[in-house]
PDB file of N, CA and C in Angstrom:
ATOM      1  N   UNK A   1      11.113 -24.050  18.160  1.00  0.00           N
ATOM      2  CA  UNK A   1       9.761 -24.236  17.654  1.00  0.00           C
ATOM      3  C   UNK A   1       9.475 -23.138  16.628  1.00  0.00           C
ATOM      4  N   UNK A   2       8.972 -23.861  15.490  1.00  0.00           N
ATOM      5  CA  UNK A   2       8.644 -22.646  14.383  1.00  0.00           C
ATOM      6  C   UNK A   2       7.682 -21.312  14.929  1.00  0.00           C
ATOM      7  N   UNK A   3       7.925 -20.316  14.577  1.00  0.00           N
ATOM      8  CA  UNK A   3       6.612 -19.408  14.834  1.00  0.00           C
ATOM      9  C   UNK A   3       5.643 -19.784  14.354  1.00  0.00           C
ATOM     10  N   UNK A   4       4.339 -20.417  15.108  1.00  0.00           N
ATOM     11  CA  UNK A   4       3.323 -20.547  14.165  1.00  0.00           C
ATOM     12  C   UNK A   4       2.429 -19.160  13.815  1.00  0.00           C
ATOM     13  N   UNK A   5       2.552 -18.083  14.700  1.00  0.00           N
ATOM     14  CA  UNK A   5       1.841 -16.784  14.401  1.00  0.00           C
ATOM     15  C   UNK A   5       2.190 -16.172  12.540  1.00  0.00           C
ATOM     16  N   UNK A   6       3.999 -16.413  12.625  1.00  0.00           N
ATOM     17  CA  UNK A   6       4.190 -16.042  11.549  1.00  0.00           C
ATOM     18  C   UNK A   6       3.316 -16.960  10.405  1.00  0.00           C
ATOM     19  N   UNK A   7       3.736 -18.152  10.014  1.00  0.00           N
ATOM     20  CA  UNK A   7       2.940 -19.054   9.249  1.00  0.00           C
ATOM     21  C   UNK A   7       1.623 -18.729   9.005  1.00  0.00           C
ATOM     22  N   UNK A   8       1.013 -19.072   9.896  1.00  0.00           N
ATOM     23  CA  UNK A   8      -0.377 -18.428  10.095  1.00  0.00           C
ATOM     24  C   UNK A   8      -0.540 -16.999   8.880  1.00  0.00           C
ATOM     25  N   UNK A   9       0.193 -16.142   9.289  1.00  0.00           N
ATOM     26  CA  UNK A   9       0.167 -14.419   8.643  1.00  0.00           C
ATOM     27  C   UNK A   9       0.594 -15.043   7.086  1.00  0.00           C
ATOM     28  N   UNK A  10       1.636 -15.841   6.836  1.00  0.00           N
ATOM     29  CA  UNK A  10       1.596 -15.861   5.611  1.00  0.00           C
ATOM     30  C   UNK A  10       0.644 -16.665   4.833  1.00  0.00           C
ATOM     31  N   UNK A  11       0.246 -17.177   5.427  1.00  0.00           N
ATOM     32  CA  UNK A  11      -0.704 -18.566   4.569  1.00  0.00           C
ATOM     33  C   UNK A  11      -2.107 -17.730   4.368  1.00  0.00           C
ATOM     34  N   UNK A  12      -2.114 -16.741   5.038  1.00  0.00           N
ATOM     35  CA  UNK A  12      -3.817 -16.352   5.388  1.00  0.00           C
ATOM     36  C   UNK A  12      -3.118 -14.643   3.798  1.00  0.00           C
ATOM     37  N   UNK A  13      -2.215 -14.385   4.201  1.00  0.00           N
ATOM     38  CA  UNK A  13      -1.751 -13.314   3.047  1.00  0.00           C
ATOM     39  C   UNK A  13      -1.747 -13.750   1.562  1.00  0.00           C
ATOM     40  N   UNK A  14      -1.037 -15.167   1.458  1.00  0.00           N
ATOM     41  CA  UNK A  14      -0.966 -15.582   0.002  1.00  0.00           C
ATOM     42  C   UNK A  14      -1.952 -15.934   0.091  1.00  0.00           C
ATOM     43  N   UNK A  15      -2.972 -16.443   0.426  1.00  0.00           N
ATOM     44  CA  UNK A  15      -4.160 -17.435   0.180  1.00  0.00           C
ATOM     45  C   UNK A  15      -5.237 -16.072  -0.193  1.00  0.00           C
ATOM     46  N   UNK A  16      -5.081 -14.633   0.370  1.00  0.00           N
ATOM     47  CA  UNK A  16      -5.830 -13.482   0.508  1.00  0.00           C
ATOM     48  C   UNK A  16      -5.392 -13.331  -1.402  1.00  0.00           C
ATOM     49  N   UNK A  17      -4.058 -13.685  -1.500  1.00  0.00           N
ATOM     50  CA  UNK A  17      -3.635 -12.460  -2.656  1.00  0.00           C
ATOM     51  C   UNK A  17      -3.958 -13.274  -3.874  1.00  0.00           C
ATOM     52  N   UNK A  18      -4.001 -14.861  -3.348  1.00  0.00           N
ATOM     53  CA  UNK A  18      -4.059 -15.600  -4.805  1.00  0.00           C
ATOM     54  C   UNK A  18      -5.837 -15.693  -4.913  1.00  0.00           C
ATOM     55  N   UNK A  19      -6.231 -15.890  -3.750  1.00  0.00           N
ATOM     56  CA  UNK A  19      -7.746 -15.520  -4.352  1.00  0.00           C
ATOM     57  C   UNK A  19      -8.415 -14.537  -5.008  1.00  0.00           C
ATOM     58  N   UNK A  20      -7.720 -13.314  -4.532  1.00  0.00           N
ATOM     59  CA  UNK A  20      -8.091 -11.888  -5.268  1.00  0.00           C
ATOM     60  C   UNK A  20      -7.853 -12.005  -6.688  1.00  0.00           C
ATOM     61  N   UNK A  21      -6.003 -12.462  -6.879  1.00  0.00           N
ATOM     62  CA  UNK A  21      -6.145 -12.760  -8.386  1.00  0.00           C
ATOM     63  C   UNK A  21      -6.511 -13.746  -9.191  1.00  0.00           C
ATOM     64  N   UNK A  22      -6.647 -14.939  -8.813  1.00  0.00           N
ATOM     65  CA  UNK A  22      -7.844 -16.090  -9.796  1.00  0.00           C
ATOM     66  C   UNK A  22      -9.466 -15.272  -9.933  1.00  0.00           C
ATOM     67  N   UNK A  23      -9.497 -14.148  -8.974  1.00  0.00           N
ATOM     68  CA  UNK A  23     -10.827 -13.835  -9.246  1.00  0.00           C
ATOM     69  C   UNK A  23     -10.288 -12.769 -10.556  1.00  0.00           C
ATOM     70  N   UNK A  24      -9.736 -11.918 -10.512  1.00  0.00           N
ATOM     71  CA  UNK A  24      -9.076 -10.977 -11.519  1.00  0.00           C
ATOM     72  C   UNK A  24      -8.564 -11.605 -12.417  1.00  0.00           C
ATOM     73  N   UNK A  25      -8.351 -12.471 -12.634  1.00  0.00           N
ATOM     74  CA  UNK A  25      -7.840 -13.399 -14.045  1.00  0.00           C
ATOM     75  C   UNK A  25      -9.355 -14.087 -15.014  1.00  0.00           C
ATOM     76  N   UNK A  26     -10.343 -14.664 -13.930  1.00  0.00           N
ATOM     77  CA  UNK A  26     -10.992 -15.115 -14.424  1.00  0.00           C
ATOM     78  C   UNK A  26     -12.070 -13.656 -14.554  1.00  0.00           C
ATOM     79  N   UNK A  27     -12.023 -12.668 -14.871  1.00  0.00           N
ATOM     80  CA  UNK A  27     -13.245 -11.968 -14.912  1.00  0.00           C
ATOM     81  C   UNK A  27     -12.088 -11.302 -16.024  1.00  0.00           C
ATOM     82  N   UNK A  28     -11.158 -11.439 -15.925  1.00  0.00           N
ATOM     83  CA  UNK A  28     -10.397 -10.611 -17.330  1.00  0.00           C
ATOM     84  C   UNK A  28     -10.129 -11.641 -18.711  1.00  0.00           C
ATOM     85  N   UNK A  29     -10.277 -12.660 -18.366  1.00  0.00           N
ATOM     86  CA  UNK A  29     -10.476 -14.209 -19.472  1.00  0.00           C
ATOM     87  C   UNK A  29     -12.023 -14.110 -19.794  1.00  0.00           C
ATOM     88  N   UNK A  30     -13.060 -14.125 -18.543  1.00  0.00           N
ATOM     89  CA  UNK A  30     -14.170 -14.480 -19.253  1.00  0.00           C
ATOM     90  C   UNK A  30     -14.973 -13.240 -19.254  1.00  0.00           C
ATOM     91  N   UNK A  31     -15.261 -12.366 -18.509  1.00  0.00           N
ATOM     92  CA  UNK A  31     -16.119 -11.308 -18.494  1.00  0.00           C
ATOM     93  C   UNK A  31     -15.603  -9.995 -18.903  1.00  0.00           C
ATOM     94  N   UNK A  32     -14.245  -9.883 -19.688  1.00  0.00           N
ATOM     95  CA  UNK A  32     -14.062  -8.906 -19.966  1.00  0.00           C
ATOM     96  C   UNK A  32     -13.498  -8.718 -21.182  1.00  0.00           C
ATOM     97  N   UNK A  33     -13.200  -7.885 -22.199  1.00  0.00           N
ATOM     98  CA  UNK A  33     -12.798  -8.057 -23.417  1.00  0.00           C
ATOM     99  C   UNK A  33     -11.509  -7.754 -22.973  1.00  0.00           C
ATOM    100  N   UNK A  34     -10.529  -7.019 -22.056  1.00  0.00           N
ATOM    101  CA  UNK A  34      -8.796  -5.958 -22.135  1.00  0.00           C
ATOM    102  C   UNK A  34      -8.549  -7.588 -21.674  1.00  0.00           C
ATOM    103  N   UNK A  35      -7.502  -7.370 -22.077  1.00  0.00           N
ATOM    104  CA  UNK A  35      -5.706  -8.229 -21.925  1.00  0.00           C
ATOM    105  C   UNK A  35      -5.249  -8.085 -21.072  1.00  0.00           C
ATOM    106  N   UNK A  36      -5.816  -6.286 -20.621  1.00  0.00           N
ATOM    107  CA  UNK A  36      -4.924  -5.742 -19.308  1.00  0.00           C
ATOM    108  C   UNK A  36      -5.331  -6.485 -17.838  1.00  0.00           C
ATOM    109  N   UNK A  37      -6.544  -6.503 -18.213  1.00  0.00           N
ATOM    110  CA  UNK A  37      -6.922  -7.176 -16.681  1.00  0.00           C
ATOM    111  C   UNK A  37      -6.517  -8.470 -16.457  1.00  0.00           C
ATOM    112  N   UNK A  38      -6.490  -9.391 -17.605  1.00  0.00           N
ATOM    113  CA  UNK A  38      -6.163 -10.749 -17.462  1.00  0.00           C
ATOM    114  C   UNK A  38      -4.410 -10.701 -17.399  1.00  0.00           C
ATOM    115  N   UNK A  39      -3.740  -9.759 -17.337  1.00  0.00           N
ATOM    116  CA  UNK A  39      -2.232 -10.063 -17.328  1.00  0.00           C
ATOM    117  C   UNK A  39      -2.245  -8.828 -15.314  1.00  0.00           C
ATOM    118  N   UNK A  40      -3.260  -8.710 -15.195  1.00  0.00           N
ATOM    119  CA  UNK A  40      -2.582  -8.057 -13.455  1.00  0.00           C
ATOM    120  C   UNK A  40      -3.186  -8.896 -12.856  1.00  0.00           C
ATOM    121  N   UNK A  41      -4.319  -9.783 -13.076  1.00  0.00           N
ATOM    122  CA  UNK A  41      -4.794 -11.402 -12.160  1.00  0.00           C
ATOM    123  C   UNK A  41      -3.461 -12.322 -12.429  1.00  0.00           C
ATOM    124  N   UNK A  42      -3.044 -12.759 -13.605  1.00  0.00           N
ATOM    125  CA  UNK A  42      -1.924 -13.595 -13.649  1.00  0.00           C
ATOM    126  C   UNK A  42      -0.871 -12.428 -12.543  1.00  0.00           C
ATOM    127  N   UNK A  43      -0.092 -11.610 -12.681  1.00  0.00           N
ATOM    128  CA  UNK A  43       0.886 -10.755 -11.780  1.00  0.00           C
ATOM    129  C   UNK A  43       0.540 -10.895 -10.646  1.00  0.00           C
ATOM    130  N   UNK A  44      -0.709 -10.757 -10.124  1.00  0.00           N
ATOM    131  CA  UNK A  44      -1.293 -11.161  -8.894  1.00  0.00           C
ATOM    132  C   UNK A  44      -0.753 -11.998  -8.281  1.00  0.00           C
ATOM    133  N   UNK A  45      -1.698 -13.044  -9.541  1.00  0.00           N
ATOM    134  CA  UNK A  45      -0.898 -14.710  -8.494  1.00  0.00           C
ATOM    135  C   UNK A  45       0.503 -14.882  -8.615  1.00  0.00           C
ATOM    136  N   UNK A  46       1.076 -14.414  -9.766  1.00  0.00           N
ATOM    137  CA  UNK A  46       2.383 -14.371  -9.601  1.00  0.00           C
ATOM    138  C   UNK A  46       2.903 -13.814  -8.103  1.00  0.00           C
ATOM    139  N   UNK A  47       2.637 -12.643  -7.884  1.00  0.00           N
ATOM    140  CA  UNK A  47       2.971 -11.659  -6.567  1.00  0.00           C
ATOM    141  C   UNK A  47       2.977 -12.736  -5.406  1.00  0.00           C
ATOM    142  N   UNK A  48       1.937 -13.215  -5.365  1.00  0.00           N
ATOM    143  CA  UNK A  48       1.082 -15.102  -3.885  1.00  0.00           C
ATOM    144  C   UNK A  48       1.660 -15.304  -4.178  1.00  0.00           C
ATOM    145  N   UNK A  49       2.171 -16.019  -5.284  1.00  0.00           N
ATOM    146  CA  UNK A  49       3.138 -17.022  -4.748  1.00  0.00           C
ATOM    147  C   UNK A  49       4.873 -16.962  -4.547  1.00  0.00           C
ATOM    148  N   UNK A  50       5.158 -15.382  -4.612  1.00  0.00           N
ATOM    149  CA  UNK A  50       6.467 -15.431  -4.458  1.00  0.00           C
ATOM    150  C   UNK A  50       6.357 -14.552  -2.974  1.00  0.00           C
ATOM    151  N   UNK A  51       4.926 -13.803  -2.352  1.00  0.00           N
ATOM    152  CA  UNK A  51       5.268 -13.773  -1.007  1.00  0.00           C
ATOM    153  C   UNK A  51       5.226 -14.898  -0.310  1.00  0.00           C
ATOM    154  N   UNK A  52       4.128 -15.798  -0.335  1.00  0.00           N
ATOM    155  CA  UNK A  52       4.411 -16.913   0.071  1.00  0.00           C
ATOM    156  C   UNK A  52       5.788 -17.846   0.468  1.00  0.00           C
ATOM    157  N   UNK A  53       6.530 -17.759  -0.645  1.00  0.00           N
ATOM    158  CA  UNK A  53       7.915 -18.525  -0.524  1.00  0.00           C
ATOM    159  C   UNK A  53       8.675 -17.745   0.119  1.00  0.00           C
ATOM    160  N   UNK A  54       8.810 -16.581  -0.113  1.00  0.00           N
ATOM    161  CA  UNK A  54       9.536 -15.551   0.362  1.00  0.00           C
ATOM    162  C   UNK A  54       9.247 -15.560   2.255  1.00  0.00           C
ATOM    163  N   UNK A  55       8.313 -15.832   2.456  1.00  0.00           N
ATOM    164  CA  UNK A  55       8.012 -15.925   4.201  1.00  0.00           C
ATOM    165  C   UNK A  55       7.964 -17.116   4.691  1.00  0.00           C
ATOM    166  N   UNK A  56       7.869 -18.153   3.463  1.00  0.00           N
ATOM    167  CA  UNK A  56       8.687 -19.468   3.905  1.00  0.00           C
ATOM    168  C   UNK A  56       9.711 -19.636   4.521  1.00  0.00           C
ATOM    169  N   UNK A  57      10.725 -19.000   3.525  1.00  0.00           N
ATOM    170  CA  UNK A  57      11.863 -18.628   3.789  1.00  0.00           C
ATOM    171  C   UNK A  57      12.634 -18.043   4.416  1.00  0.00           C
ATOM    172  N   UNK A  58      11.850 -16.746   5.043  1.00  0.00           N
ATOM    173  CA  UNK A  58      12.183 -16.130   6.455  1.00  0.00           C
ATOM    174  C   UNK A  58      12.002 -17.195   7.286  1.00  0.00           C
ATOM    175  N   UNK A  59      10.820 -17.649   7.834  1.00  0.00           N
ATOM    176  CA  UNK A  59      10.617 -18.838   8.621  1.00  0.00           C
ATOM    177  C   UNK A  59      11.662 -20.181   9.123  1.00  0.00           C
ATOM    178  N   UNK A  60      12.038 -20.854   7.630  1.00  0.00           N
ATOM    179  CA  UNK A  60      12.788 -21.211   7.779  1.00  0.00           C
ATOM    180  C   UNK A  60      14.063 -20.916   8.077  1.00  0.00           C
ATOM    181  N   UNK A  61      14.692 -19.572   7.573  1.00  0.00           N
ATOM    182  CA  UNK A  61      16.135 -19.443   7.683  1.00  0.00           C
ATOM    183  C   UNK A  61      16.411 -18.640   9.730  1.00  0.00           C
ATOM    184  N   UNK A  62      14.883 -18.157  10.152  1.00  0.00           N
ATOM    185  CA  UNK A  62      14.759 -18.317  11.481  1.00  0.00           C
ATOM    186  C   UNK A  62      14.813 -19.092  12.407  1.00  0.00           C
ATOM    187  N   UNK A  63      14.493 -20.294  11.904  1.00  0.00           N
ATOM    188  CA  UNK A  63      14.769 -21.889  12.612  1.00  0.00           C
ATOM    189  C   UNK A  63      15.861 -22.211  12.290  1.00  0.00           C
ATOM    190  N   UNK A  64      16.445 -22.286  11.640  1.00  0.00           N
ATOM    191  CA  UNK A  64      17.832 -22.944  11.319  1.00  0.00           C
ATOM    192  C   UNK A  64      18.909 -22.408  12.003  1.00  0.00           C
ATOM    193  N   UNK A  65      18.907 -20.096  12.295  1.00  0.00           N
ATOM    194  CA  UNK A  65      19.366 -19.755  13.453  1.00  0.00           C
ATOM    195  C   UNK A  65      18.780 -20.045  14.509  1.00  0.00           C
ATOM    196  N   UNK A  66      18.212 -20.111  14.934  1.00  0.00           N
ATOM    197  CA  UNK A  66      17.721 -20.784  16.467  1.00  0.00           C
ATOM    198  C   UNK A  66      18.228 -22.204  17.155  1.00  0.00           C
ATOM    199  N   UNK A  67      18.424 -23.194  16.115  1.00  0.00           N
ATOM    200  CA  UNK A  67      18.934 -24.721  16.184  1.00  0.00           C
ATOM    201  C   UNK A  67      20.637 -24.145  16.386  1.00  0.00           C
ATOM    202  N   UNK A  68      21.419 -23.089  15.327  1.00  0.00           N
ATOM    203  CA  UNK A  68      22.223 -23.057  15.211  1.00  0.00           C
ATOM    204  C   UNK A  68      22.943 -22.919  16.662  1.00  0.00           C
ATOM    205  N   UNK A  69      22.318 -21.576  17.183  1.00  0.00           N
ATOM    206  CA  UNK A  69      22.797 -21.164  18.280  1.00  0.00           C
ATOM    207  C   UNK A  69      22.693 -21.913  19.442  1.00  0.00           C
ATOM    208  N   UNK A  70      22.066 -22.930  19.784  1.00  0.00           N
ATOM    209  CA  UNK A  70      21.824 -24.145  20.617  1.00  0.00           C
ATOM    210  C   UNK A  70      23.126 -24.565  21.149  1.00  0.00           C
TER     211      UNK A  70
END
């Protein structure tokens, strides 16, 4: 059975990190004049969505040993 605790931790982490940066993207696009801020909201969400996959991927490659050893 998958960990759902883990899942849980990641979905609630990327969902934490990509909201922080759509908010930091859109206040560096519309409310701010620097470049700089609108390129660390994009890095942001960049960052979500590669922890995200990245703890997918633990997840999964945890189930697949678990089935294995069966």
């Amino acid at each position: 059975m998958v960990d759902i605790r883990m899942l849980n931790l990641i979905k609630v982490v990327g969902g934490l990190a990509l909201t922080i940066g759509c908010v930091i993207f859109l206040f560096g696009f519309f409310g701010s004049d620097s470049k700089i801020v609108t390129a660390v909201g994009i890095g942001t969400i960049g960052g979500s969505v590669i922890i995200f996959l990245m703890g997918m991927f633990f997840v999964v490659s945890e189930e697949v040993l678990k089935k294995t050893n069966k």
